[in-house]
Protein backbone atom coordinates (compact mmCIF):
# COMPACT_ATOMS: atom_id res chain seq x y z
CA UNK A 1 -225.94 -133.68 -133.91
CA UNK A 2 -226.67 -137.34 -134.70
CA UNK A 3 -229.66 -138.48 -137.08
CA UNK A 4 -231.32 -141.80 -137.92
CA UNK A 5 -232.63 -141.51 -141.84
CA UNK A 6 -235.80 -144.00 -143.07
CA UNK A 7 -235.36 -146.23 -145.43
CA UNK A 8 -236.84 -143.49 -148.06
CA UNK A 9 -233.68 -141.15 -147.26
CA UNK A 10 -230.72 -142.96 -148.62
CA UNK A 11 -229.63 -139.81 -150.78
CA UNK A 12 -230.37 -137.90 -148.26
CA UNK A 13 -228.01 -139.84 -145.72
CA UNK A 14 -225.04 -140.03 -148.36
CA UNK A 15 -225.32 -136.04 -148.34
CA UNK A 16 -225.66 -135.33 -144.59
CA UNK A 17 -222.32 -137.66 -144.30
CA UNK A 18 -220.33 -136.20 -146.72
CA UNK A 19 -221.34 -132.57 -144.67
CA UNK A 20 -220.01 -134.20 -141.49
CA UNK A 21 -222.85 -135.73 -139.64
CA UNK A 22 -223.24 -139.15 -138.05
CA UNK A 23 -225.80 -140.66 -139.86
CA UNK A 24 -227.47 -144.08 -139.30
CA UNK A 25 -229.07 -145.75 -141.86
CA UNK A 26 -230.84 -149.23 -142.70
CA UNK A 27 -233.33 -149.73 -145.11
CA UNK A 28 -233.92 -153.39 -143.30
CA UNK A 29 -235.27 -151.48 -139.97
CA UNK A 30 -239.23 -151.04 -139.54
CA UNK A 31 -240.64 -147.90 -137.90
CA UNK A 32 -240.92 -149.35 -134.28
CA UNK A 33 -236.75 -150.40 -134.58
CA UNK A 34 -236.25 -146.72 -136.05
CA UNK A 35 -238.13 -145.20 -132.96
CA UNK A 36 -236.13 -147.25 -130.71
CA UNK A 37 -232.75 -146.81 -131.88
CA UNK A 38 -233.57 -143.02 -132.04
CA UNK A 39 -234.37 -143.13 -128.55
CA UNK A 40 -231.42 -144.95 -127.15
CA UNK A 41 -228.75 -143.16 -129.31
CA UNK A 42 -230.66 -140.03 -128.82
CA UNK A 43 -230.21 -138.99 -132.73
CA UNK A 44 -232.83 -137.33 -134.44
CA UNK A 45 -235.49 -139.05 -136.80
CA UNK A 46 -235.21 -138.02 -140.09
CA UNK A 47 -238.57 -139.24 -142.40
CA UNK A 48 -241.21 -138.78 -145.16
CA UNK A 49 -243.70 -140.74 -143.52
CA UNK A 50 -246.31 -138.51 -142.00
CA UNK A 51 -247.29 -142.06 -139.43
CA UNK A 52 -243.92 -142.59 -138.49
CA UNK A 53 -243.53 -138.90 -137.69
CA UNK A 54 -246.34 -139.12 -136.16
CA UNK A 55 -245.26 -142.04 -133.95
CA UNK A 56 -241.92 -141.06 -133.14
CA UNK A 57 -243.33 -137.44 -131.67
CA UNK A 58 -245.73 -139.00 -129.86
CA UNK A 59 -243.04 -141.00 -127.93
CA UNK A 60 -241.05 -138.37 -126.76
CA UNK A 61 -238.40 -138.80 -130.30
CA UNK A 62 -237.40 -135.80 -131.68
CA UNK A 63 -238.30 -136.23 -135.63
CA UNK A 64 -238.45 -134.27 -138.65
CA UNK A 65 -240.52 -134.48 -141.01
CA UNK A 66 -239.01 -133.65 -144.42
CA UNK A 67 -241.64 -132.17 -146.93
CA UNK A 68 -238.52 -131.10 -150.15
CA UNK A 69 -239.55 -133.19 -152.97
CA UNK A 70 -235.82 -132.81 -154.02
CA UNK A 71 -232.21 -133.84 -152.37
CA UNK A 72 -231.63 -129.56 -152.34
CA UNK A 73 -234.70 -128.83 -151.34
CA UNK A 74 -234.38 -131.50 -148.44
CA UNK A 75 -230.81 -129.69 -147.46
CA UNK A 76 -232.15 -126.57 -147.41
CA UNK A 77 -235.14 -127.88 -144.62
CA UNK A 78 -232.43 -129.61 -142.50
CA UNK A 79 -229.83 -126.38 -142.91
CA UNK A 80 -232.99 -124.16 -141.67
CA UNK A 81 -234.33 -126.23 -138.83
CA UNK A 82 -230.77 -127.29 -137.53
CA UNK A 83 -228.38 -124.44 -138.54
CA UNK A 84 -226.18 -126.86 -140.91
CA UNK A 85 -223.64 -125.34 -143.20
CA UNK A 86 -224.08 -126.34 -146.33
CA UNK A 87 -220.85 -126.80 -146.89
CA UNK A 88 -218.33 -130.02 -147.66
CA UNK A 89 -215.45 -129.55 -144.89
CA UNK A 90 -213.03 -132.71 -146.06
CA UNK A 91 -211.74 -132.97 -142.13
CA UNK A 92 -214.69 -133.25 -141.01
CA UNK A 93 -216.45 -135.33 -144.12
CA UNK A 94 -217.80 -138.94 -143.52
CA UNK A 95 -217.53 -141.82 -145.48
CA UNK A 96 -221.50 -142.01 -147.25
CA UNK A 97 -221.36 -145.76 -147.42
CA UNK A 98 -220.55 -146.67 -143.91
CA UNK A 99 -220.70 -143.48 -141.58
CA UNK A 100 -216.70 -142.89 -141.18
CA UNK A 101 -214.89 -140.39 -140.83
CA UNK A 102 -212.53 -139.98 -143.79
CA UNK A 103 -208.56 -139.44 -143.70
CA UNK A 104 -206.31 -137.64 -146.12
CA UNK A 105 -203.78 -140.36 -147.70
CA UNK A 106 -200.83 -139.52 -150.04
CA UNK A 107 -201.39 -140.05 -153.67
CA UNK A 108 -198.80 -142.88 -153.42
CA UNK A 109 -201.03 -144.94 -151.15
CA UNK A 110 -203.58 -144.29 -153.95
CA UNK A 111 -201.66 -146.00 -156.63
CA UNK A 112 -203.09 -149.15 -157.07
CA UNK A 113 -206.74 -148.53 -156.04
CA UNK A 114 -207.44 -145.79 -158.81
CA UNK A 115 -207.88 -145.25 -161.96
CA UNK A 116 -204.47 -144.82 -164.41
CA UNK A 117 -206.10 -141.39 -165.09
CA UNK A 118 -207.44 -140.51 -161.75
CA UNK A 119 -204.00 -140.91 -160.51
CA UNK A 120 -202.65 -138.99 -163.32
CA UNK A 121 -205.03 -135.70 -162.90
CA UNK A 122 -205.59 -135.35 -159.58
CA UNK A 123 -203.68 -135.22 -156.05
CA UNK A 124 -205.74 -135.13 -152.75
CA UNK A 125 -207.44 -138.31 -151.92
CA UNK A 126 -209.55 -139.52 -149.09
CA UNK A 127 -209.89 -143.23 -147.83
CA UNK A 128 -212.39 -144.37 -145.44
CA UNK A 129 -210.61 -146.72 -142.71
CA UNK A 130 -213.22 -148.98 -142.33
CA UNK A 131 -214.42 -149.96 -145.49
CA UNK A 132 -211.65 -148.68 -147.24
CA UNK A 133 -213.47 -146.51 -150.30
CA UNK A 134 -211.19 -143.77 -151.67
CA UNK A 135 -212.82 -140.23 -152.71
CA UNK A 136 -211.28 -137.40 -154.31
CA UNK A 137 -212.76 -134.14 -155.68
CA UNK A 138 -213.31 -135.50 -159.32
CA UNK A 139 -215.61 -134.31 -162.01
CA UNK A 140 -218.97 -135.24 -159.93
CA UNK A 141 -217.77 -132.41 -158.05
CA UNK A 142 -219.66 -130.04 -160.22
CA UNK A 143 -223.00 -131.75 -159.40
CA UNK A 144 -221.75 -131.63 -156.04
CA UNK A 145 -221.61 -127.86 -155.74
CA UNK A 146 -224.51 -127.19 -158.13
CA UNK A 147 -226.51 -128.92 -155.82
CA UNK A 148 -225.38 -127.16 -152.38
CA UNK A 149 -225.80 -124.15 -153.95
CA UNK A 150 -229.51 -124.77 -154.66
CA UNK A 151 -230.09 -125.74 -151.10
CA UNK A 152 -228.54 -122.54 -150.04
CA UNK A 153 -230.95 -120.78 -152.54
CA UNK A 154 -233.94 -122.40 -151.03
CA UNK A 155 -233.21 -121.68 -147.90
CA UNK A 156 -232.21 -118.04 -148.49
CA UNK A 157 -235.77 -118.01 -150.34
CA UNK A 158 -237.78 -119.64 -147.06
CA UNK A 159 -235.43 -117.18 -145.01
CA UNK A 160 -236.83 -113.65 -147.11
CA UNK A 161 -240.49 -115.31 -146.80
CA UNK A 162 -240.58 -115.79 -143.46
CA UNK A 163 -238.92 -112.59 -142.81
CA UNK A 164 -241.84 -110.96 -145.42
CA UNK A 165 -244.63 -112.56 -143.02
CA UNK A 166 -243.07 -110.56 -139.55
C-alpha cells in the first residue's frame, strides 16, 4: 500500500515509514498537486483537511480522513481502516527522511559516523543508501514502543466498541 501524507502529517509520515510503507511527502505541494499525484501513483491520500478530503473523494482518489488528535491515536485509525501491524519490522523499515528502504551495515562501517558512545553501547545499525542517515535502536526506542503500544490500545478499544454496537 502506497500513501501521499498533507503537509499537516509530517509525524505521521516519519511513523508510517519506519512501519514499512512508501510514503510521499511535501509540505511545498497544494491540494490540487496532492490530488494529482495520488491519482497517477495510485497511493492513498492521507489528510486533516475535511475540503481536501472532500475534493480528493469527489475525484475518484481514495483518501482518508484522519480524525486522532494524537500520532497513536492517528496509528491506531490507519492500523483499523488498512489492517497495518503496528509493528517496526527493521527489513522492511524505511528511511523517515527520504522514503528508503534501510540496510543492515556492520558496526565497523559505523565507526566514523557515530557517536564515541553510540559505537561503544550498541551493535546493529541501519543506513539509508540514499541519503545516507544511520539508525540504530537507541534510547528513543522507549518512546518508540510506548507509543505503538498506545495505538494498539486504541484500536483494541474502537475494536470492543464496535463489536458492543453489533
Amino acid at each position: 500500500m502506497k500513501f501521499i501524507a498533507d503537509g499537516m502529517l509530517g509525524k505521521l509520515t516519519r511513523w508510517l515509514r519506519m512501519l514499512g510503507h512508501n510514503v510521499k511527502y511535501s509540505n511545498k505541494l497544494d491540494d490540487a498537486q496532492l490530488i494529482k499525484i495520488a491519482k497517477k501513483e495510485h497511493r492513498t491520500l492521507l489528510t486533516r483537511d475535511l475540503e481536501l478530503y472532500q475534493q480528493a473523494t469527489a475525484k475518484g482518489v481514495n483518501a482518508l480522513y484522519l480524525k486522532g488528535r494524537t500520532e497513536a491515536g492517528k496509528l491506531a485509525e490507519l492500523a483499523e481502516k488498512f489492517k497495518i501491524k503496528l509493528e517496526i519490522d527493521m527489513a522492511t523499515s524505511r528511511c523517515p527522511k527520504c522514503n528508503t528502504r534501510i540496510k543492515p551495515v556492520s558496526k565497523e562501517t559505523v565507526a566514523d559516523k557515530v557517536e564515541k558512545s553510540t559505537f561503544q553501547f550498541y551493535n546493529n545499525f541501519w543506513e539509508c543508501p540514499k541519503c545516507g542517515q544511520i539508525y540504530w535502536q537507541g534510547a528513543h526506542w522507549k518512546r518508540i514502543r510506548k507509543t505503538l503500544e498506545e495505538a494498539k490500545k486504541i484500536l483494541e478499544k474502537s475494536k470492543r466498541k464496535k463489536r458492543n454496537e453489533n
